[in-house]
PDB file of N, CA and C in Angstrom:
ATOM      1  N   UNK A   1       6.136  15.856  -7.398  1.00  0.00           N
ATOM      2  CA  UNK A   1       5.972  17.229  -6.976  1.00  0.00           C
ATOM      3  C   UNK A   1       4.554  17.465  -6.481  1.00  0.00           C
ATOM      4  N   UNK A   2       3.580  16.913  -7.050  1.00  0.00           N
ATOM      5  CA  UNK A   2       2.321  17.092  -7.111  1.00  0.00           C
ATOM      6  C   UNK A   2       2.120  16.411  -5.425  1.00  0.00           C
ATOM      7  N   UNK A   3       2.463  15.606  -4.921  1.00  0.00           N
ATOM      8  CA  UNK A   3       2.733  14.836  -3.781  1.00  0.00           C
ATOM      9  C   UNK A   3       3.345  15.702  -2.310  1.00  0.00           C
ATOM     10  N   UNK A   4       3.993  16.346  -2.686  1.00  0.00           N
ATOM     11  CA  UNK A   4       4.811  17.093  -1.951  1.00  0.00           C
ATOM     12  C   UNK A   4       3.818  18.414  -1.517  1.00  0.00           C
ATOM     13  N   UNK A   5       3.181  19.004  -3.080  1.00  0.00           N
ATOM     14  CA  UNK A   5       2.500  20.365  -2.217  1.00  0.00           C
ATOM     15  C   UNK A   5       1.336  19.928  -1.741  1.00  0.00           C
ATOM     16  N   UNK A   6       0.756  18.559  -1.930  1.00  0.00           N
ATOM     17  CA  UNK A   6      -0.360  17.964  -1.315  1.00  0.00           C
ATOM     18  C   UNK A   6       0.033  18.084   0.312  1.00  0.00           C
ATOM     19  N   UNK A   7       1.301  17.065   0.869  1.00  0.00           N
ATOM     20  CA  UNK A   7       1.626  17.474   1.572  1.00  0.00           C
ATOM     21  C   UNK A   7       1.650  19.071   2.736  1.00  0.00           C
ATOM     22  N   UNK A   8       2.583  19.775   1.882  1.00  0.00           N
ATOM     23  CA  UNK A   8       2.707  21.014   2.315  1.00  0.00           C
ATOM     24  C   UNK A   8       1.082  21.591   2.896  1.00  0.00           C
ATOM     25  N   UNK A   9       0.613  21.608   1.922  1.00  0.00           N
ATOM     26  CA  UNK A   9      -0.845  22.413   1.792  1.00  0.00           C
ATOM     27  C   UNK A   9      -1.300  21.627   3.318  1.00  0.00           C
ATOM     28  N   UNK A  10      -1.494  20.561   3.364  1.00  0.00           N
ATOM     29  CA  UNK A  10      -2.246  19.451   4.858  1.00  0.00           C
ATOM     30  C   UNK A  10      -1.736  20.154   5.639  1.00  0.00           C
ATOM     31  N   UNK A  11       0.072  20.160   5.867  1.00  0.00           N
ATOM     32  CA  UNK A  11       0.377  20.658   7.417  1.00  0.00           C
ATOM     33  C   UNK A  11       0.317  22.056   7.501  1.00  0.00           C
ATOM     34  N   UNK A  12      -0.234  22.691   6.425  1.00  0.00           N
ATOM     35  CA  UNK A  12      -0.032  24.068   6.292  1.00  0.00           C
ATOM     36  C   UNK A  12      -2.125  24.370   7.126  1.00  0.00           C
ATOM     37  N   UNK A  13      -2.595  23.445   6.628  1.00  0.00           N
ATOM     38  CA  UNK A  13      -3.735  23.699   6.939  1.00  0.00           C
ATOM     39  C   UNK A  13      -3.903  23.163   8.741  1.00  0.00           C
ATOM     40  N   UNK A  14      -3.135  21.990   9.034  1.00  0.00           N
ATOM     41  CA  UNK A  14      -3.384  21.356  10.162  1.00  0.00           C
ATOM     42  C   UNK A  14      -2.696  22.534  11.284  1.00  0.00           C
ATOM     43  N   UNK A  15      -1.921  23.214  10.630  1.00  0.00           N
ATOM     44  CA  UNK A  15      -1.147  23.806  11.315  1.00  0.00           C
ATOM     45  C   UNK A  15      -1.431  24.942  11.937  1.00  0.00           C
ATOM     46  N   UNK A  16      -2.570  26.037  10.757  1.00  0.00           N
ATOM     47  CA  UNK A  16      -4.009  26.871  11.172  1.00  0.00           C
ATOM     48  C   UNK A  16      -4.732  26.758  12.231  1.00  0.00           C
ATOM     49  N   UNK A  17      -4.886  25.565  12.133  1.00  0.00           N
ATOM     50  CA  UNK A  17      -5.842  24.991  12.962  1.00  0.00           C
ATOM     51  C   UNK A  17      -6.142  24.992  14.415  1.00  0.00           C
ATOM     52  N   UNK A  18      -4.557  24.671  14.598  1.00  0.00           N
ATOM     53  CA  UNK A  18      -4.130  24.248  15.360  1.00  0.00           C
ATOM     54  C   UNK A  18      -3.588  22.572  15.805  1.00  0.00           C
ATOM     55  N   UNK A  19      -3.860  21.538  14.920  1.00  0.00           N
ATOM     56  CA  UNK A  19      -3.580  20.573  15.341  1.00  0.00           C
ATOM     57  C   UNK A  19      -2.241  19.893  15.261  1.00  0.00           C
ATOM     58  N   UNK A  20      -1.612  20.621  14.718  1.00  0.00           N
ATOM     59  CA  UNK A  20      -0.033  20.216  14.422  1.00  0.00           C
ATOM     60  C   UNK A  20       0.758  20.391  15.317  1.00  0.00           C
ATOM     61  N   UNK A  21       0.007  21.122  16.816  1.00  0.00           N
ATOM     62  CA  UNK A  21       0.861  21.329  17.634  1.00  0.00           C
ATOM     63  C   UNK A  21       0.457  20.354  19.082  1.00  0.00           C
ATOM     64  N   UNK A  22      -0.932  19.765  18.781  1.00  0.00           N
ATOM     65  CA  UNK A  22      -1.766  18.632  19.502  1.00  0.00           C
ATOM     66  C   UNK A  22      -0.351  17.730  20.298  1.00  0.00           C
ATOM     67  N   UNK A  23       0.139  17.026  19.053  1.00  0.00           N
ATOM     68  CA  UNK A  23       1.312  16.130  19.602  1.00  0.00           C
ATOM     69  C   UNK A  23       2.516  16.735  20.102  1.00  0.00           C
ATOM     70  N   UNK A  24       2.568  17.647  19.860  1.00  0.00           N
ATOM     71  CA  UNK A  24       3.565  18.554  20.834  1.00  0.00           C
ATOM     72  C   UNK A  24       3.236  18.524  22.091  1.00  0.00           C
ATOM     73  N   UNK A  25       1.861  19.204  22.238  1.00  0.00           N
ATOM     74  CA  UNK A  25       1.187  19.707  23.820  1.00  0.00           C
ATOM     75  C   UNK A  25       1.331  17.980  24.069  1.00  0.00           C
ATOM     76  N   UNK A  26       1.066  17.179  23.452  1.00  0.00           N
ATOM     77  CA  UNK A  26       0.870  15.432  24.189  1.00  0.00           C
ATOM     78  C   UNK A  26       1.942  15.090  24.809  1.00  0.00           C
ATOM     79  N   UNK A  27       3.121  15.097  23.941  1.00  0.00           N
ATOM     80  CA  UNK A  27       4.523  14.372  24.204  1.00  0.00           C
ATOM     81  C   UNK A  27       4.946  15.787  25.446  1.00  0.00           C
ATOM     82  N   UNK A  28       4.379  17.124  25.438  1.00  0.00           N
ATOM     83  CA  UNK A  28       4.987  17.987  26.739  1.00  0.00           C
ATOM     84  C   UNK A  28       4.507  17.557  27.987  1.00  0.00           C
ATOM     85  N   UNK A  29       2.679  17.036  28.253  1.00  0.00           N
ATOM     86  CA  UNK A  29       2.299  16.281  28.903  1.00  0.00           C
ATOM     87  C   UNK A  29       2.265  15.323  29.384  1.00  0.00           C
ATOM     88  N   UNK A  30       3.013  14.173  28.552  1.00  0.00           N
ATOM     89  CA  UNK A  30       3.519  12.987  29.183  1.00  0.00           C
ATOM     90  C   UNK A  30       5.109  13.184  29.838  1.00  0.00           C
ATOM     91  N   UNK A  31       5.409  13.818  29.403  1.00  0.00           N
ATOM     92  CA  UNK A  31       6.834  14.381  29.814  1.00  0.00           C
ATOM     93  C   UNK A  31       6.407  15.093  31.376  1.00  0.00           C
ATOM     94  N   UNK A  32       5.544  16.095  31.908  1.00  0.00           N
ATOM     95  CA  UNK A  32       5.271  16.607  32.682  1.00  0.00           C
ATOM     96  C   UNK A  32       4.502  15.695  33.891  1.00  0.00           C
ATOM     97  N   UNK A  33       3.798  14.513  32.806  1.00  0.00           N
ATOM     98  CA  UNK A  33       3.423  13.326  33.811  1.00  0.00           C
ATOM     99  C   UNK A  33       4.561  12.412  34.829  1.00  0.00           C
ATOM    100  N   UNK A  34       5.380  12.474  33.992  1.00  0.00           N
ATOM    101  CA  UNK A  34       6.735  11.036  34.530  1.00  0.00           C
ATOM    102  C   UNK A  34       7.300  11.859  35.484  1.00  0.00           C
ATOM    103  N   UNK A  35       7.559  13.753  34.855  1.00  0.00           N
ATOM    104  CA  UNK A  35       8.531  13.956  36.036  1.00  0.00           C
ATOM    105  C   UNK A  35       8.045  14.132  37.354  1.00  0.00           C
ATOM    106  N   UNK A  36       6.483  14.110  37.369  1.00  0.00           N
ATOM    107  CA  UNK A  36       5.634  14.279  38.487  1.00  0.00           C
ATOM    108  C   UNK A  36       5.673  12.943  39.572  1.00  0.00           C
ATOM    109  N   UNK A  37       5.430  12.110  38.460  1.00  0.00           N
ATOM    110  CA  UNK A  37       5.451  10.508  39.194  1.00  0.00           C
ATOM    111  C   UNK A  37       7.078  10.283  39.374  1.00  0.00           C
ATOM    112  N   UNK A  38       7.998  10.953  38.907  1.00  0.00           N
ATOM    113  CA  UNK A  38       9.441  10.530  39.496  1.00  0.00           C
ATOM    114  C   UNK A  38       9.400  11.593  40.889  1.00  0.00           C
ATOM    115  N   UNK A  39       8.903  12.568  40.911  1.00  0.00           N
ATOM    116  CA  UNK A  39       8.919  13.633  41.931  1.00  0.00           C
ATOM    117  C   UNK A  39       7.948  13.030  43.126  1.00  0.00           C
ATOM    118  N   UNK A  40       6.922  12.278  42.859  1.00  0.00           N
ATOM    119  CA  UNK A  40       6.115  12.034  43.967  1.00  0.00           C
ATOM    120  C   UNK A  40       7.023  10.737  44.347  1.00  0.00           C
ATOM    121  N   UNK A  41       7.271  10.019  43.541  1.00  0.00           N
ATOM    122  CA  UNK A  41       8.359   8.633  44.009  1.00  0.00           C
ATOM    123  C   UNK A  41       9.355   8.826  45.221  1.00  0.00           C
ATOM    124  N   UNK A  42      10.483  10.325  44.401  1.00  0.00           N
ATOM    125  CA  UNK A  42      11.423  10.783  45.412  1.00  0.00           C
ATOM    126  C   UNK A  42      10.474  10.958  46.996  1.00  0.00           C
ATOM    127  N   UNK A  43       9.382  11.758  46.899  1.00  0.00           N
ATOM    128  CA  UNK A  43       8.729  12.381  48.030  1.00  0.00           C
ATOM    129  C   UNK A  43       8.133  11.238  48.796  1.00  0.00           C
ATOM    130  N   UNK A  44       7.752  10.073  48.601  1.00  0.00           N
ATOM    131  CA  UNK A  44       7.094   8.994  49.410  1.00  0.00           C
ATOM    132  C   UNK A  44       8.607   8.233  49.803  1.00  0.00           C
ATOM    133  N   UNK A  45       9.681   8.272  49.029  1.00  0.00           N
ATOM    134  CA  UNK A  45      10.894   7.689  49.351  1.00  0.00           C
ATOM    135  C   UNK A  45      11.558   8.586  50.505  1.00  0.00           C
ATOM    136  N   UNK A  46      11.459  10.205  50.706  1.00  0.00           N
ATOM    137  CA  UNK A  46      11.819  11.027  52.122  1.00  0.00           C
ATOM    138  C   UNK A  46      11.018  10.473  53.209  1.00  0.00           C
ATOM    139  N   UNK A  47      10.038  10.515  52.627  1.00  0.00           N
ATOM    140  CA  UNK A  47       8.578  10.255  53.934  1.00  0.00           C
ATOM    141  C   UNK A  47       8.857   9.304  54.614  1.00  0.00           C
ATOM    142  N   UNK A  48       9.493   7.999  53.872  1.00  0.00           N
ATOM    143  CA  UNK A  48       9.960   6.978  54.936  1.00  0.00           C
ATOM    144  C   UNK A  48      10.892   7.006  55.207  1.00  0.00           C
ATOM    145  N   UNK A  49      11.862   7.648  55.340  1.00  0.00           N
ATOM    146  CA  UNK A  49      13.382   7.551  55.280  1.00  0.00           C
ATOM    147  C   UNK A  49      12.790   8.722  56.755  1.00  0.00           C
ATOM    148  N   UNK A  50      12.175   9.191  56.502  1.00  0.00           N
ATOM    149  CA  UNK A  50      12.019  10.372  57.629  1.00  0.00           C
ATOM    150  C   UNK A  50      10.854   9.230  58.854  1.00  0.00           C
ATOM    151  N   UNK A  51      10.152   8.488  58.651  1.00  0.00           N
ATOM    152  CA  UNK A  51       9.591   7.551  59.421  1.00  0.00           C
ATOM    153  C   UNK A  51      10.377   6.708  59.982  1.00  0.00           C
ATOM    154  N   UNK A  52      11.345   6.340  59.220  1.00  0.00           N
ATOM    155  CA  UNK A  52      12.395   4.633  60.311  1.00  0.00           C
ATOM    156  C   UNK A  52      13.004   5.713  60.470  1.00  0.00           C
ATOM    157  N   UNK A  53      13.473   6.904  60.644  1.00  0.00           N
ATOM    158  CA  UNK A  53      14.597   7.538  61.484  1.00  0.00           C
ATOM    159  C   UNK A  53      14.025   8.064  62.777  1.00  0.00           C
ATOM    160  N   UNK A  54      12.317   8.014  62.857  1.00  0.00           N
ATOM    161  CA  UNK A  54      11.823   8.397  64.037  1.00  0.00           C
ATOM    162  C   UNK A  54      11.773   7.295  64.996  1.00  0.00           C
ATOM    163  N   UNK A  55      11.265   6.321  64.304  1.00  0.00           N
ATOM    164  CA  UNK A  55      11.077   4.995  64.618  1.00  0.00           C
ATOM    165  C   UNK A  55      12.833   4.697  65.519  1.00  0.00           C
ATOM    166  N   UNK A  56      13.533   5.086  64.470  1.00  0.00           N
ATOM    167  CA  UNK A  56      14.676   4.368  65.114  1.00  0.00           C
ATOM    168  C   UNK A  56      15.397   5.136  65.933  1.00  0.00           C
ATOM    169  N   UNK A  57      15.071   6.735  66.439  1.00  0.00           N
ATOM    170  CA  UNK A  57      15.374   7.336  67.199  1.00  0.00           C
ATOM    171  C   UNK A  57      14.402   7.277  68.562  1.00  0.00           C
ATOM    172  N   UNK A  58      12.729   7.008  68.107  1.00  0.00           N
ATOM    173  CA  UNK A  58      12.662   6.353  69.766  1.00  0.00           C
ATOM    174  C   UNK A  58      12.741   5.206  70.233  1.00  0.00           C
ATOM    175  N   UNK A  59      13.222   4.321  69.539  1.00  0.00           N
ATOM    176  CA  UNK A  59      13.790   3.000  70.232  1.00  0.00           C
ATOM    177  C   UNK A  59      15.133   3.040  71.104  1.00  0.00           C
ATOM    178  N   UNK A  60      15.722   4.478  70.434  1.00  0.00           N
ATOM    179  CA  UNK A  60      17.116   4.609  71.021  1.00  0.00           C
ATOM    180  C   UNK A  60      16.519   5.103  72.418  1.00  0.00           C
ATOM    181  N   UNK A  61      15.849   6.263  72.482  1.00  0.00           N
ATOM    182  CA  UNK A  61      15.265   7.207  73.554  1.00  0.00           C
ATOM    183  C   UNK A  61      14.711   5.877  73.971  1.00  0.00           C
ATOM    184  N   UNK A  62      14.332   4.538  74.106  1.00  0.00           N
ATOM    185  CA  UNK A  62      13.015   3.801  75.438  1.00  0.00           C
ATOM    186  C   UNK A  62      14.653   2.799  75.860  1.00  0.00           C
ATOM    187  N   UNK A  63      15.387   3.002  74.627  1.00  0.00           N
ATOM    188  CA  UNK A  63      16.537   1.763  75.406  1.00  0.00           C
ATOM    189  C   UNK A  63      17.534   2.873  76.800  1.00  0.00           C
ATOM    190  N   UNK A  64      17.806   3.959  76.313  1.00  0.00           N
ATOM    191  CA  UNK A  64      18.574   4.629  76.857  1.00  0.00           C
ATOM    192  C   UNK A  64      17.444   5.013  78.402  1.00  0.00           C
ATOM    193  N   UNK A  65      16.219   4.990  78.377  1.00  0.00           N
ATOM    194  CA  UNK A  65      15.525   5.302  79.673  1.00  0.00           C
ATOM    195  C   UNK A  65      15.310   4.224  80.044  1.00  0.00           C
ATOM    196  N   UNK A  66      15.587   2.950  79.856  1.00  0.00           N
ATOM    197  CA  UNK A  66      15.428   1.638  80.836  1.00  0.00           C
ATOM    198  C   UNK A  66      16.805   1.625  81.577  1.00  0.00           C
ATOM    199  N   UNK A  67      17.606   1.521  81.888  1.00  0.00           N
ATOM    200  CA  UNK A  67      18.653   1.577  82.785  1.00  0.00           C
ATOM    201  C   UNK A  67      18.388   3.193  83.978  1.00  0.00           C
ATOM    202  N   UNK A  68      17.998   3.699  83.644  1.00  0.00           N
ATOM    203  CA  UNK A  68      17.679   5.640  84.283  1.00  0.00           C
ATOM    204  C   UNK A  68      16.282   4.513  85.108  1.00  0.00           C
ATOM    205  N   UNK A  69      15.241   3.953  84.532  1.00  0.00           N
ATOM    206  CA  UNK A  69      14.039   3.662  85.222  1.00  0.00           C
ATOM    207  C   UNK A  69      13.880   2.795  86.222  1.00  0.00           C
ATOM    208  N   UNK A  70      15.060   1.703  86.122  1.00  0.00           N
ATOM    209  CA  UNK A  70      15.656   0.585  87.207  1.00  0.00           C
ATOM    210  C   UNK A  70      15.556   0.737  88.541  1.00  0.00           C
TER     211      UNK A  70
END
């Protein structure tokens, strides 16, 4: 028993404090990190998907004006 309100009393004090909520704010921040780096991942993955479709739309536009340029 004596163990237990030792306990209690610590997170009761850490908790004042403020530090009991430290690893909260940590684990919300690494959480807010990944979905950023999954969000910038998606966004560099459009960026090229939007680059070879330019790429591959003016190759269409220089093939389709060589027969017109003849």
């Amino acid at each position: 028993m004596g163990r237990l309100t030792a306990v209690l009393a610590l997170v009761s004090c850490l908790g004042g404090c403020g530090l009991a909520g430290s690893g909260t704010a940590a684990t919300a921040g690494a959480t807010s990190e990944a979905q950023q780096a999954a969000q910038a991942t998606q966004a560099e993955a459009r960026v090229k998907q939007q680059i070879d479709a330019s790429y591959q739309q003016a190759a269409e536009q220089r093939r389709a004006a060589e027969p017109d340029g003849r």
